[in-house]
N, C-alpha and C. Protein backbone atom coordinates (compact mmCIF):
# COMPACT_ATOMS: atom_id res chain seq x y z
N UNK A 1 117.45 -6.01 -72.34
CA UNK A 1 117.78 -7.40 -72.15
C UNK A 1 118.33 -7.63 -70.74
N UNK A 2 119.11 -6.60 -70.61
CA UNK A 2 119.72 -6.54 -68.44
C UNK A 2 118.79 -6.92 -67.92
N UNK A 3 117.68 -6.04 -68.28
CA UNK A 3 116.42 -6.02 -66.79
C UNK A 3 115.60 -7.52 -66.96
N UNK A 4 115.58 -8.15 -67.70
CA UNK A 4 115.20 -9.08 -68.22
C UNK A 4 115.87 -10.31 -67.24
N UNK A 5 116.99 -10.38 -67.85
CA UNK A 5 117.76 -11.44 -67.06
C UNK A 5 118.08 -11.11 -65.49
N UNK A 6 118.31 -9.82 -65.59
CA UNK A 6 118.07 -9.76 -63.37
C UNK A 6 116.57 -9.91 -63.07
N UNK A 7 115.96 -9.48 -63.83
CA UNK A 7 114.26 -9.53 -63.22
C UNK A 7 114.47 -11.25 -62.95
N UNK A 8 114.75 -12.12 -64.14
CA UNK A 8 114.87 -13.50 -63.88
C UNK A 8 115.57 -13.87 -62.52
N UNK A 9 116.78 -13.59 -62.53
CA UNK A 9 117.61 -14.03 -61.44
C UNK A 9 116.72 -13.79 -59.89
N UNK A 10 116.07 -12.88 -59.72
CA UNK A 10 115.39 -11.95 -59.04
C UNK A 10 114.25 -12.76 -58.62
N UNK A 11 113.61 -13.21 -59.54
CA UNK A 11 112.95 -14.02 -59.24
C UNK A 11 112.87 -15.36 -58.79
N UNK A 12 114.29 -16.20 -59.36
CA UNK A 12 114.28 -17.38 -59.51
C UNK A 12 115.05 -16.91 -57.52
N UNK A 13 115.77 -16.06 -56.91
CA UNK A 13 116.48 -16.20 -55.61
C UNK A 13 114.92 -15.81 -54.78
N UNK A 14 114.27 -14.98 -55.44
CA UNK A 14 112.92 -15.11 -54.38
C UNK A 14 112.24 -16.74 -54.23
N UNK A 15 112.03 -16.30 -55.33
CA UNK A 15 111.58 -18.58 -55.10
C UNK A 15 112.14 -19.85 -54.79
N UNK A 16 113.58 -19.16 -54.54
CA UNK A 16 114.08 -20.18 -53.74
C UNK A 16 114.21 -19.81 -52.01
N UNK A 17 113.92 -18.33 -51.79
CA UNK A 17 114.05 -18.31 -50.55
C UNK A 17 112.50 -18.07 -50.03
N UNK A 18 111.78 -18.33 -50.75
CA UNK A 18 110.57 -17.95 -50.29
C UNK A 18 109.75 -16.31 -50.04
N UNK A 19 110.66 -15.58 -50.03
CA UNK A 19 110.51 -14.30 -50.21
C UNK A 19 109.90 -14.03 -52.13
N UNK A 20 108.37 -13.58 -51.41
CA UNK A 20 107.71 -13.50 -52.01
C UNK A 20 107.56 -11.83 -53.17
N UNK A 21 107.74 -11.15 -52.71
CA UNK A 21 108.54 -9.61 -52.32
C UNK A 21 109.36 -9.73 -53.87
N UNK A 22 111.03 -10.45 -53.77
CA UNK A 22 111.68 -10.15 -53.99
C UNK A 22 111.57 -10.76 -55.56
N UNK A 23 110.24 -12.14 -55.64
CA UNK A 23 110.14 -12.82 -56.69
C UNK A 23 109.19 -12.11 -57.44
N UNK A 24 108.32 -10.93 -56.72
CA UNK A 24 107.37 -9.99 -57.06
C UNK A 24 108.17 -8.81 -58.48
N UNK A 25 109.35 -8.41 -57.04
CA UNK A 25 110.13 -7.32 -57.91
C UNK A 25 110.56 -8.41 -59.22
N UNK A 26 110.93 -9.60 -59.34
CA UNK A 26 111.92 -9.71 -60.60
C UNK A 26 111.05 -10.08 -61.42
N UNK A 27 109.62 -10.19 -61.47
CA UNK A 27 108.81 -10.55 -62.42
C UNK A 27 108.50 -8.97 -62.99
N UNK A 28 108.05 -8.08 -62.19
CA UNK A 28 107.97 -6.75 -62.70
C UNK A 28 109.08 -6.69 -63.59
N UNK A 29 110.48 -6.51 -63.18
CA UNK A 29 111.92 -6.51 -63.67
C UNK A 29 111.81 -6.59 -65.43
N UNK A 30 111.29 -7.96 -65.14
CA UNK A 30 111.25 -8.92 -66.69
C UNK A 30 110.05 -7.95 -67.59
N UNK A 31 109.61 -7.78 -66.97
CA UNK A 31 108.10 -7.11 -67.55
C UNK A 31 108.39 -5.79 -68.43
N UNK A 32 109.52 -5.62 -67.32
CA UNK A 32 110.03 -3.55 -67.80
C UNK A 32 111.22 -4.12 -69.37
N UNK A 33 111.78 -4.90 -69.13
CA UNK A 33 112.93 -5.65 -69.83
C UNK A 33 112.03 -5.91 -70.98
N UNK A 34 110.88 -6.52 -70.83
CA UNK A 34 110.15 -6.98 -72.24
C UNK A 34 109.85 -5.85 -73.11
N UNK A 35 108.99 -4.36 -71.88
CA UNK A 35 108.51 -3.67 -72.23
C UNK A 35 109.38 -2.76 -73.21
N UNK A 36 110.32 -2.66 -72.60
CA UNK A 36 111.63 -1.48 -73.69
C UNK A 36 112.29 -2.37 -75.10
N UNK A 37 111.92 -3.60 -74.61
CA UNK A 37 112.68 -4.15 -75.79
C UNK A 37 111.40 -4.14 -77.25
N UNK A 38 110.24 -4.17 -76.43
CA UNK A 38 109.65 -4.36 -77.32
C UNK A 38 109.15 -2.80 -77.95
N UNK A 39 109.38 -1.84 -77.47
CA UNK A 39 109.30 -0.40 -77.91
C UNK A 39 110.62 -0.13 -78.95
N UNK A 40 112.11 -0.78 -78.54
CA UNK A 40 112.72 -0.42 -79.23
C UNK A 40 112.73 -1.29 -80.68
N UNK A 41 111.92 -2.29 -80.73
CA UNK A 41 111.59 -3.03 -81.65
C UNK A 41 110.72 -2.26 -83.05
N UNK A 42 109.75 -1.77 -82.54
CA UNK A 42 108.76 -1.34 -82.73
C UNK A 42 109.35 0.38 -83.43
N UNK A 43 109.80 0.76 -82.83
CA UNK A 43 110.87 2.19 -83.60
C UNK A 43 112.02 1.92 -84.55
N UNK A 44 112.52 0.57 -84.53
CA UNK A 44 112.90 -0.15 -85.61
C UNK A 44 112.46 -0.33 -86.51
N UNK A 45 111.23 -1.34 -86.85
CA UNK A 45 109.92 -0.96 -88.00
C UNK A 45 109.68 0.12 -87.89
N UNK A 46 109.32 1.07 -87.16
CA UNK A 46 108.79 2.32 -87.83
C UNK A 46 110.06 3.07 -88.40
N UNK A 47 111.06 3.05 -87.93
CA UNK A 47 111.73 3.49 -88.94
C UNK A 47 112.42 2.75 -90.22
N UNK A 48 112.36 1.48 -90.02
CA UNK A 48 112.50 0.93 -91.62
C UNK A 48 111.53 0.90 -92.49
N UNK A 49 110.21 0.93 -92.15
CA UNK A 49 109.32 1.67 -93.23
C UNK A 49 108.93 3.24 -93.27
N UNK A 50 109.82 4.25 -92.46
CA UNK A 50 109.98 5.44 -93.53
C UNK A 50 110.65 5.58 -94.17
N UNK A 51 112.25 4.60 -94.27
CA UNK A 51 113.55 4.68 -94.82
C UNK A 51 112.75 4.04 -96.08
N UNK A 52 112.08 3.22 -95.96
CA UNK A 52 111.30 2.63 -97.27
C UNK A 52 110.30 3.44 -98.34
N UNK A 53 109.73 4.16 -97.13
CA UNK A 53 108.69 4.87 -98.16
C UNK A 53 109.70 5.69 -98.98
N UNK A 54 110.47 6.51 -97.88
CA UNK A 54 111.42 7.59 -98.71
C UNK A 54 112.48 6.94 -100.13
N UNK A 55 112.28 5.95 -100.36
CA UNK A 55 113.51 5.06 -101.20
C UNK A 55 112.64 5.32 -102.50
N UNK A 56 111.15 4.63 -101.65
CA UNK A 56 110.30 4.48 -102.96
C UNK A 56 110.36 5.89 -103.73
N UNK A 57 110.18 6.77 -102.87
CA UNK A 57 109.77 8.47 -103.36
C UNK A 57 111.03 8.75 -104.25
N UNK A 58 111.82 8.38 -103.67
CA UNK A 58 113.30 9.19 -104.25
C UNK A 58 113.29 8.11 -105.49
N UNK A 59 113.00 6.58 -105.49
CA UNK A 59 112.60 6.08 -106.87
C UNK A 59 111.33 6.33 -108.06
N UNK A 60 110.74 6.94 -107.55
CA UNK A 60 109.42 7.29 -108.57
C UNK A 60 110.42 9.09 -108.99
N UNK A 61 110.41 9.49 -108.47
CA UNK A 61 110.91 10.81 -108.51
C UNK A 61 112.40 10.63 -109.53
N UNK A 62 112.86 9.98 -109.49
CA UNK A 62 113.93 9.04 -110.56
C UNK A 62 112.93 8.82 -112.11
N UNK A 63 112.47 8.22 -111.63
CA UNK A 63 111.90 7.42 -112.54
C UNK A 63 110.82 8.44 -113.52
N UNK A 64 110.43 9.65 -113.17
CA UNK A 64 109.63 10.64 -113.81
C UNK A 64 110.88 11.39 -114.40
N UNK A 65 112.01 11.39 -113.77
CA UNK A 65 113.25 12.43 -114.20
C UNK A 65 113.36 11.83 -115.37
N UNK A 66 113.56 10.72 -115.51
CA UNK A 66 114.17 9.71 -116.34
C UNK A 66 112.99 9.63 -117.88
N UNK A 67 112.30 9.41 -117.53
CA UNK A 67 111.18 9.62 -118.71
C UNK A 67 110.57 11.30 -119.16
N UNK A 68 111.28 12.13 -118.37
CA UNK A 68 111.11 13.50 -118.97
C UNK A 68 109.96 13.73 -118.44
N UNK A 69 109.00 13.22 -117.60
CA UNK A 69 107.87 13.90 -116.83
C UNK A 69 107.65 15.06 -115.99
N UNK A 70 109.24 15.75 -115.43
CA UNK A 70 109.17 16.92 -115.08
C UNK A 70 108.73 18.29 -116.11
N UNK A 71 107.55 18.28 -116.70
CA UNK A 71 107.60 19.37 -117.29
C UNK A 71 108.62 19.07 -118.30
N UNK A 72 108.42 20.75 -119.82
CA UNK A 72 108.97 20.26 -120.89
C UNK A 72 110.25 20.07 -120.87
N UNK A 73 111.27 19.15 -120.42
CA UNK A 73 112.86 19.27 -120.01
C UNK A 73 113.29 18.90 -121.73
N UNK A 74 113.79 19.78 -122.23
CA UNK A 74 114.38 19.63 -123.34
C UNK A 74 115.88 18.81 -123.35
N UNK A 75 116.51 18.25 -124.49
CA UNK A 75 117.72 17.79 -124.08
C UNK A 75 118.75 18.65 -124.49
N UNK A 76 119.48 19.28 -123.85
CA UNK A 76 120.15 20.21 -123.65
C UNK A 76 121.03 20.77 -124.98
N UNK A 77 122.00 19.75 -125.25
CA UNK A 77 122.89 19.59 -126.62
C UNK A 77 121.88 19.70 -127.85
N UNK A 78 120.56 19.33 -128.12
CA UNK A 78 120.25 18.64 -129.65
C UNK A 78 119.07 20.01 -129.20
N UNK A 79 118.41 20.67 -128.39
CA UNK A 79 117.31 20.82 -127.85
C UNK A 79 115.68 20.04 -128.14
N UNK A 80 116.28 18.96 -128.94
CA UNK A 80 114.86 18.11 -128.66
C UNK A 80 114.40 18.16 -127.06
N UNK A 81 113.18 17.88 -127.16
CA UNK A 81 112.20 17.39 -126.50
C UNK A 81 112.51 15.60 -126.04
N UNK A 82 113.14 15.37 -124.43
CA UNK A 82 113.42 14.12 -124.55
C UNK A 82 112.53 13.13 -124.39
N UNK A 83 110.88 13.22 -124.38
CA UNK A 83 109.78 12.80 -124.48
C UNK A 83 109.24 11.80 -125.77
N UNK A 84 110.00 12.66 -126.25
CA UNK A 84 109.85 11.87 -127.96
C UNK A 84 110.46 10.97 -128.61
């Protein structure tokens, strides 16, 4: 967001002094400012949809525990079968 707003400033003092140069650099500036923001954006979603996938996993993986789908898991105290 820095490089962003000096790239601006940067630009807006080149275009007022006519220095063409300096309104050059602050448009690049803005460009680099967009560019990182929008990478760190972007590693944001990618990591809130692995935190997601992994939620789902660790919920299905629940959810087979829970219905006795691991293989024959007997219930410990009665030794039924908790399937049944």
């Amino acid at each position: 967001m820095q490089d962003k707003v000096k790239g601006k400033m940067k630009e807006a003092a080149g275009a007022l002094t006519g220095d063409e140069e300096k309104k050059a650099e602050g448009q690049a500036q803005q460009r680099k400012g967009s560019a990182e923001e929008e990478s760190r954006q972007k590693e944001k979603t990618r990591q809130a949809k692995e935190d997601a996938r992994q939620a789902e996993r660790e919920r299905d993986r629940q959810e087979r525990q829970d219905k006795g789908l691991l293989g024959g898991v007997a219930d410990s105290l009665s030794g039924r079968d908790r399937r049944s």
